[in-house]
N, C-alpha and C. Protein backbone atom coordinates (compact mmCIF):
# COMPACT_ATOMS: atom_id res chain seq x y z
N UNK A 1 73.49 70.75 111.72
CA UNK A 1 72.35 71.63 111.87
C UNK A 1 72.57 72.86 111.00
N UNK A 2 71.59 73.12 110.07
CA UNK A 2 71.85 74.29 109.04
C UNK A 2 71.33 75.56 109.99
N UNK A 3 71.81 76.60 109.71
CA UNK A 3 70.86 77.77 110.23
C UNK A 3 69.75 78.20 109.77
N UNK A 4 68.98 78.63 109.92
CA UNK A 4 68.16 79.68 109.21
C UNK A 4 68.51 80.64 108.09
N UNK A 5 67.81 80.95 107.06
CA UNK A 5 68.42 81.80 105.99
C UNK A 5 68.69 83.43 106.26
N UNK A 6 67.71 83.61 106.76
CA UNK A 6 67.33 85.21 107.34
C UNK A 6 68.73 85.68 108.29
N UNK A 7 68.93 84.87 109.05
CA UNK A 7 70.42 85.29 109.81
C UNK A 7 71.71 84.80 109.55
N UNK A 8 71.49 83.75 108.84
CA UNK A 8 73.05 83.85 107.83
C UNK A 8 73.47 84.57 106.97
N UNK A 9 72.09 85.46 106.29
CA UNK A 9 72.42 86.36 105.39
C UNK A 9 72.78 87.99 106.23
N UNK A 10 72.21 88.04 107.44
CA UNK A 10 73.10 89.24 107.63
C UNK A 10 74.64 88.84 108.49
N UNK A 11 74.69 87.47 109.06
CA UNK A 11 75.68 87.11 109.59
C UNK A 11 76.56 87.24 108.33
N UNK A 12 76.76 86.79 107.28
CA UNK A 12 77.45 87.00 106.01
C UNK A 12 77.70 88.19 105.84
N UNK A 13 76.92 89.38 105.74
CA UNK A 13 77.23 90.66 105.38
C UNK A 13 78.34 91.01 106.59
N UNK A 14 77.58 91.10 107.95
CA UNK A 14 79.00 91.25 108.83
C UNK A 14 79.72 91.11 109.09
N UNK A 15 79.91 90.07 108.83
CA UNK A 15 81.33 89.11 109.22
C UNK A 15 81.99 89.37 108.26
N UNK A 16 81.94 89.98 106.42
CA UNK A 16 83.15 90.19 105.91
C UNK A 16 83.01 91.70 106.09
N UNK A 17 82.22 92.27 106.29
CA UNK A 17 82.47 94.01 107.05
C UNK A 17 83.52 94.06 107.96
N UNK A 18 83.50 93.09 109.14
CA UNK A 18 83.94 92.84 110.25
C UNK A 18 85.77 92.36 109.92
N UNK A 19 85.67 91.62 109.02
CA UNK A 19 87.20 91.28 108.98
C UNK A 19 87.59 92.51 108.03
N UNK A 20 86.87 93.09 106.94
CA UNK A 20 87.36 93.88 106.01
C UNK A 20 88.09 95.37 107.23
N UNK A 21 87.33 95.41 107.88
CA UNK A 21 87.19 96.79 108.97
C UNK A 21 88.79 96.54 109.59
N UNK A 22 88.46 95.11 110.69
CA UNK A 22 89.55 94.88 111.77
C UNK A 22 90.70 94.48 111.24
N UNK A 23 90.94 94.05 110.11
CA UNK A 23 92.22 93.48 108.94
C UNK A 23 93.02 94.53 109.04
N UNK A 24 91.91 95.75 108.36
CA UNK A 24 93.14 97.10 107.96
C UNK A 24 93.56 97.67 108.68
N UNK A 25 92.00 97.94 109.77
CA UNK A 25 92.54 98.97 111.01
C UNK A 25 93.81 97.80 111.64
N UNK A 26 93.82 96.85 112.20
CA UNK A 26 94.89 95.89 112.65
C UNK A 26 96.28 96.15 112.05
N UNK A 27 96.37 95.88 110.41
CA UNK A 27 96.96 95.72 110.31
C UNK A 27 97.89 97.16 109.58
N UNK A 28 97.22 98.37 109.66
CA UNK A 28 97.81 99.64 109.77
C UNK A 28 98.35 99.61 111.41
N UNK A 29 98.04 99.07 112.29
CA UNK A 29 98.46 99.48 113.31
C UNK A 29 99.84 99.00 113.41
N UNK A 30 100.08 98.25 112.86
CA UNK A 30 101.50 96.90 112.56
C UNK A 30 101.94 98.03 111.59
N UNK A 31 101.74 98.74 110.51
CA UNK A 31 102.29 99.55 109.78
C UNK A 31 102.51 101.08 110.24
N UNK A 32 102.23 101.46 111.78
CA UNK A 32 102.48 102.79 112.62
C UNK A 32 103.73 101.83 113.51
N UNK A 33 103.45 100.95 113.46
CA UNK A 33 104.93 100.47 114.71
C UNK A 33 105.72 100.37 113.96
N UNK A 34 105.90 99.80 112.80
CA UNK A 34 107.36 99.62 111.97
C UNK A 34 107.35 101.12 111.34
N UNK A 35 106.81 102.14 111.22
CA UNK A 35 107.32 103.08 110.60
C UNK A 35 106.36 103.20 108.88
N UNK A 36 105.83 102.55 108.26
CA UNK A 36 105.01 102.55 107.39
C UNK A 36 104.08 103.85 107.17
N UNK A 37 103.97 104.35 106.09
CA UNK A 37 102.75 105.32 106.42
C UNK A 37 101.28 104.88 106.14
N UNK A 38 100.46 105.07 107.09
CA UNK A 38 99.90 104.75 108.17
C UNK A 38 98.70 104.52 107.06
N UNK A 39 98.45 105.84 106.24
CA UNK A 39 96.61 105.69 106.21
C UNK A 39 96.77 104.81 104.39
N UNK A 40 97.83 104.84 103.95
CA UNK A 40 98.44 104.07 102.43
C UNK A 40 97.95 102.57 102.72
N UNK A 41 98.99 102.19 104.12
CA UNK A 41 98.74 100.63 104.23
C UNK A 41 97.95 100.24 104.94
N UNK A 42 96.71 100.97 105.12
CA UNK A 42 95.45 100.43 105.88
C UNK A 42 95.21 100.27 104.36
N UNK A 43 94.73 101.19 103.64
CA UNK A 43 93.95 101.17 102.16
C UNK A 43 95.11 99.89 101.00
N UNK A 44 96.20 99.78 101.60
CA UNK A 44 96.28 98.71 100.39
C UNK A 44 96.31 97.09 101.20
N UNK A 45 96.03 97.42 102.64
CA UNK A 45 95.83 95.97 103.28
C UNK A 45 93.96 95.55 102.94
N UNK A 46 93.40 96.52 102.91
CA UNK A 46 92.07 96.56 102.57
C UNK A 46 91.68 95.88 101.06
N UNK A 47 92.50 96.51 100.10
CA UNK A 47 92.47 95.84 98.89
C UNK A 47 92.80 94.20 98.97
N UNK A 48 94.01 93.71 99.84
CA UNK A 48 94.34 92.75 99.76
C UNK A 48 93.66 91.62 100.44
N UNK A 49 92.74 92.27 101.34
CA UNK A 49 91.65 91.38 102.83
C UNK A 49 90.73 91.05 101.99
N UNK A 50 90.25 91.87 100.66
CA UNK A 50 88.43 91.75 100.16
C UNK A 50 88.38 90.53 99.95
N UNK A 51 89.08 90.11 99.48
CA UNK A 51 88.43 87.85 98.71
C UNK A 51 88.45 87.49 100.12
N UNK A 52 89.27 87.46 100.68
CA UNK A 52 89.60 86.74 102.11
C UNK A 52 88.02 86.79 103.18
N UNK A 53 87.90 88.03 103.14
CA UNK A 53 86.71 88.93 104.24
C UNK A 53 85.18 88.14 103.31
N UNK A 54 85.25 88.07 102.20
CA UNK A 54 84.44 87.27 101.72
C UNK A 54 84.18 86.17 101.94
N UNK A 55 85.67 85.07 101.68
CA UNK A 55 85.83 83.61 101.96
C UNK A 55 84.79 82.99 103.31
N UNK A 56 85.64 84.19 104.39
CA UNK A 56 85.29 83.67 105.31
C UNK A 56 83.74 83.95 106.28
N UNK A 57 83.27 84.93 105.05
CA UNK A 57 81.81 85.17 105.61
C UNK A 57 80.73 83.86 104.54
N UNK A 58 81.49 83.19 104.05
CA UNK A 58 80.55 82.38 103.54
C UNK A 58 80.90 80.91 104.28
N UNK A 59 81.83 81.23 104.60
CA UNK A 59 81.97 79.57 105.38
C UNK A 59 82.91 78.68 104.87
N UNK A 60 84.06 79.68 104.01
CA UNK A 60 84.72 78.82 103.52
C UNK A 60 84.10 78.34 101.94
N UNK A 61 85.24 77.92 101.09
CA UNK A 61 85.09 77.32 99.77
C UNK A 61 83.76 76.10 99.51
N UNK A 62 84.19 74.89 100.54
CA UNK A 62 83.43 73.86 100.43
C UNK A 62 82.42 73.59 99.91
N UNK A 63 81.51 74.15 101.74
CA UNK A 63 79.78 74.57 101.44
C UNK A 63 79.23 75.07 100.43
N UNK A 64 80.21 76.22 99.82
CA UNK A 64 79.75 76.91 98.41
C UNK A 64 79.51 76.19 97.63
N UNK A 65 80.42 75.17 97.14
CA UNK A 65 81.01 74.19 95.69
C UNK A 65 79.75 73.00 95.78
N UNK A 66 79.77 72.51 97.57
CA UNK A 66 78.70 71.11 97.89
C UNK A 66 77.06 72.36 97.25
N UNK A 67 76.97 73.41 98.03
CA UNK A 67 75.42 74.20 97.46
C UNK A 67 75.38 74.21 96.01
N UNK A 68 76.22 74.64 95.31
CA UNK A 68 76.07 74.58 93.52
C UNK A 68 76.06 73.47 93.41
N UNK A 69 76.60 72.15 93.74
CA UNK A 69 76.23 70.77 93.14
C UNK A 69 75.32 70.59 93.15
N UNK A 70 74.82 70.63 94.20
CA UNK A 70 73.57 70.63 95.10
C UNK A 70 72.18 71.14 94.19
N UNK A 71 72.54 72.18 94.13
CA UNK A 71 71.60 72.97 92.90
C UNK A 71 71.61 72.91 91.63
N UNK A 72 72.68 72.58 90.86
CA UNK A 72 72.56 72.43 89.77
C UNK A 72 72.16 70.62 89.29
N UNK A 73 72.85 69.91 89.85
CA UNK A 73 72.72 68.38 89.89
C UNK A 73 71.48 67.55 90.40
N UNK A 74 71.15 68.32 91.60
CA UNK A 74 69.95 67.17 91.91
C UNK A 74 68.44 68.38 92.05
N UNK A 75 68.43 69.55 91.13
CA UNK A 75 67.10 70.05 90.91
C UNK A 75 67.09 71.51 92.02
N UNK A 76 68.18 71.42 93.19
CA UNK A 76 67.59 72.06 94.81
C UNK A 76 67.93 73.80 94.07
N UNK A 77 66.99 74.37 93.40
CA UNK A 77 67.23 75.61 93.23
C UNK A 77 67.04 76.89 94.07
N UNK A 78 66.54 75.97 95.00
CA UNK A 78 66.59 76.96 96.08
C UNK A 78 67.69 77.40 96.92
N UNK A 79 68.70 76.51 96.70
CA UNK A 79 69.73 76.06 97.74
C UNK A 79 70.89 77.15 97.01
N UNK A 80 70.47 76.69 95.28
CA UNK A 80 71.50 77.89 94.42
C UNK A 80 71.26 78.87 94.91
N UNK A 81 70.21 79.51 94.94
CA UNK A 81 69.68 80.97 95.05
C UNK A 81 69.91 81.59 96.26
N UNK A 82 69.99 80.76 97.75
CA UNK A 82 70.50 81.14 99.01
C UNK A 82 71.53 81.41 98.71
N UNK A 83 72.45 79.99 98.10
CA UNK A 83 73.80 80.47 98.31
C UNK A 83 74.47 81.81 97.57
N UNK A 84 73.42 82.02 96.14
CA UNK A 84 74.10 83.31 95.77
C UNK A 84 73.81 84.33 96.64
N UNK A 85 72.33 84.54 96.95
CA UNK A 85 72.15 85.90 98.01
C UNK A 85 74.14 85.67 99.27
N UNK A 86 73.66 84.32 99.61
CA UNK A 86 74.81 84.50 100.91
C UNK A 86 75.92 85.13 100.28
N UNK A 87 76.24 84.70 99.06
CA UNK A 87 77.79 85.45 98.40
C UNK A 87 77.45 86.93 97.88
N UNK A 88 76.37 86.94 97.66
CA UNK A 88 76.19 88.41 97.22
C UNK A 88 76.21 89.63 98.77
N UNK A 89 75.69 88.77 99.93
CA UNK A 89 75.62 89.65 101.10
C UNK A 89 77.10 89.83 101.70
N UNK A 90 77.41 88.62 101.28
CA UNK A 90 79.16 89.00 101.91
C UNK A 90 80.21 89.95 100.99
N UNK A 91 79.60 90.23 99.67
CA UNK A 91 80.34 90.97 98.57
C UNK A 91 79.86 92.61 99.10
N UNK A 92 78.52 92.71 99.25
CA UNK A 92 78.12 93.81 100.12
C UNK A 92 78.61 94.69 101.27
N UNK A 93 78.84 93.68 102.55
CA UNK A 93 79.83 93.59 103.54
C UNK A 93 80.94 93.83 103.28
N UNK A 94 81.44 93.69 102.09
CA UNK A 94 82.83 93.82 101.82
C UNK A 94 83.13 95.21 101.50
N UNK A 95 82.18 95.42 100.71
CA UNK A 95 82.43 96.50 99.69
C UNK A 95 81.77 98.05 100.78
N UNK A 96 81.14 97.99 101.69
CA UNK A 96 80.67 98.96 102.47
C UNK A 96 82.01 98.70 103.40
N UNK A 97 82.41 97.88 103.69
CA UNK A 97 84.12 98.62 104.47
C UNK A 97 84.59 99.32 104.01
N UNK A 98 84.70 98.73 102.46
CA UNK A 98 85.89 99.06 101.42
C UNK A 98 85.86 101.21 101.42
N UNK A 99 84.43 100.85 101.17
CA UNK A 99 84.42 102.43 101.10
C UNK A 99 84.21 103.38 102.24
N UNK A 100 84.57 102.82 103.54
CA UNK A 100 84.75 103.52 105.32
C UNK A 100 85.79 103.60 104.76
N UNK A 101 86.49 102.92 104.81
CA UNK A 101 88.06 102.65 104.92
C UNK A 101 88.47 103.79 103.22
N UNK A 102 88.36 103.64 102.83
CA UNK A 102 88.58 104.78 101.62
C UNK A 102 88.40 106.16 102.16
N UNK A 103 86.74 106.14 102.60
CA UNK A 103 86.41 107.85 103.49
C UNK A 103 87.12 108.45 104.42
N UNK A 104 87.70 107.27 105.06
CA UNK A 104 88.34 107.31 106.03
C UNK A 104 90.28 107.83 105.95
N UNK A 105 90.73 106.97 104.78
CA UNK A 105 92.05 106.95 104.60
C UNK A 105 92.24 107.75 103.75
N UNK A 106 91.50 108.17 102.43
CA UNK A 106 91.02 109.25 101.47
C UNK A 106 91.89 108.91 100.45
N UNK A 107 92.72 107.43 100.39
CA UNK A 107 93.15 106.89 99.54
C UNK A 107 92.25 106.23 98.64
N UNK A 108 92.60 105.73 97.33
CA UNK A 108 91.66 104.96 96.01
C UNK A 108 91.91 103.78 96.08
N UNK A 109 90.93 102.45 96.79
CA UNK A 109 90.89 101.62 96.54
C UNK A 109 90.43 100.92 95.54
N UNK A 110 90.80 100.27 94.48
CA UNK A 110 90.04 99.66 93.51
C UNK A 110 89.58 98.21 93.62
């Protein structure tokens, strides 16, 4: 059963907001118990989450690779064009953590 387009595309945006957010804050918290300083390795766990926080707001590699066949091979250009919005909403999602987590840590993520 496919979803609807309208709520996969903001389910996409949140869900890599959502891991980009809980990754760093998480995994700065793992970097206040061992002694790490604190607001450095939220901002360079953040750099390291973005592909990931993406990956997994699209559903994984697969679906992506089967939608471009899909679209380029048998005509479905519609199917291309979802799937870019969906990768473009999760690059969005990503990138509006990226820069909490920057405002926040007042470190330079690139």
């Amino acid at each position: 059963m496919q979803e609807p387009f309208i709520p996969a595309f903001f389910n996409s945006y949140f869900i890599a907001f959502g891991v980009m957010l809980g990754g760093s804050l998480i995994g700065g918290l793992a970097a206040f118990i061992t002694g790490a300083p604190l607001l450095a390795e939220i901002a360079n766990i953040a750099g390291r989450v973005r592909i990931w926080a993406i990956i997994a707001a699209i559903g994984g590699t697969f679906d992506t690779v089967y939608s471009f066949e899909k679209g380029f091979l048998e005509g479905g250009t519609t199917d291309l064009f979802k799937q870019f919005l969906l990768i473009l909403s999760a690059m969005g999602g990503a990138k509006t953590a990226s820069l909490i987590i920057s405002w926040l840590t007042q470190e330079h993520i690139s």
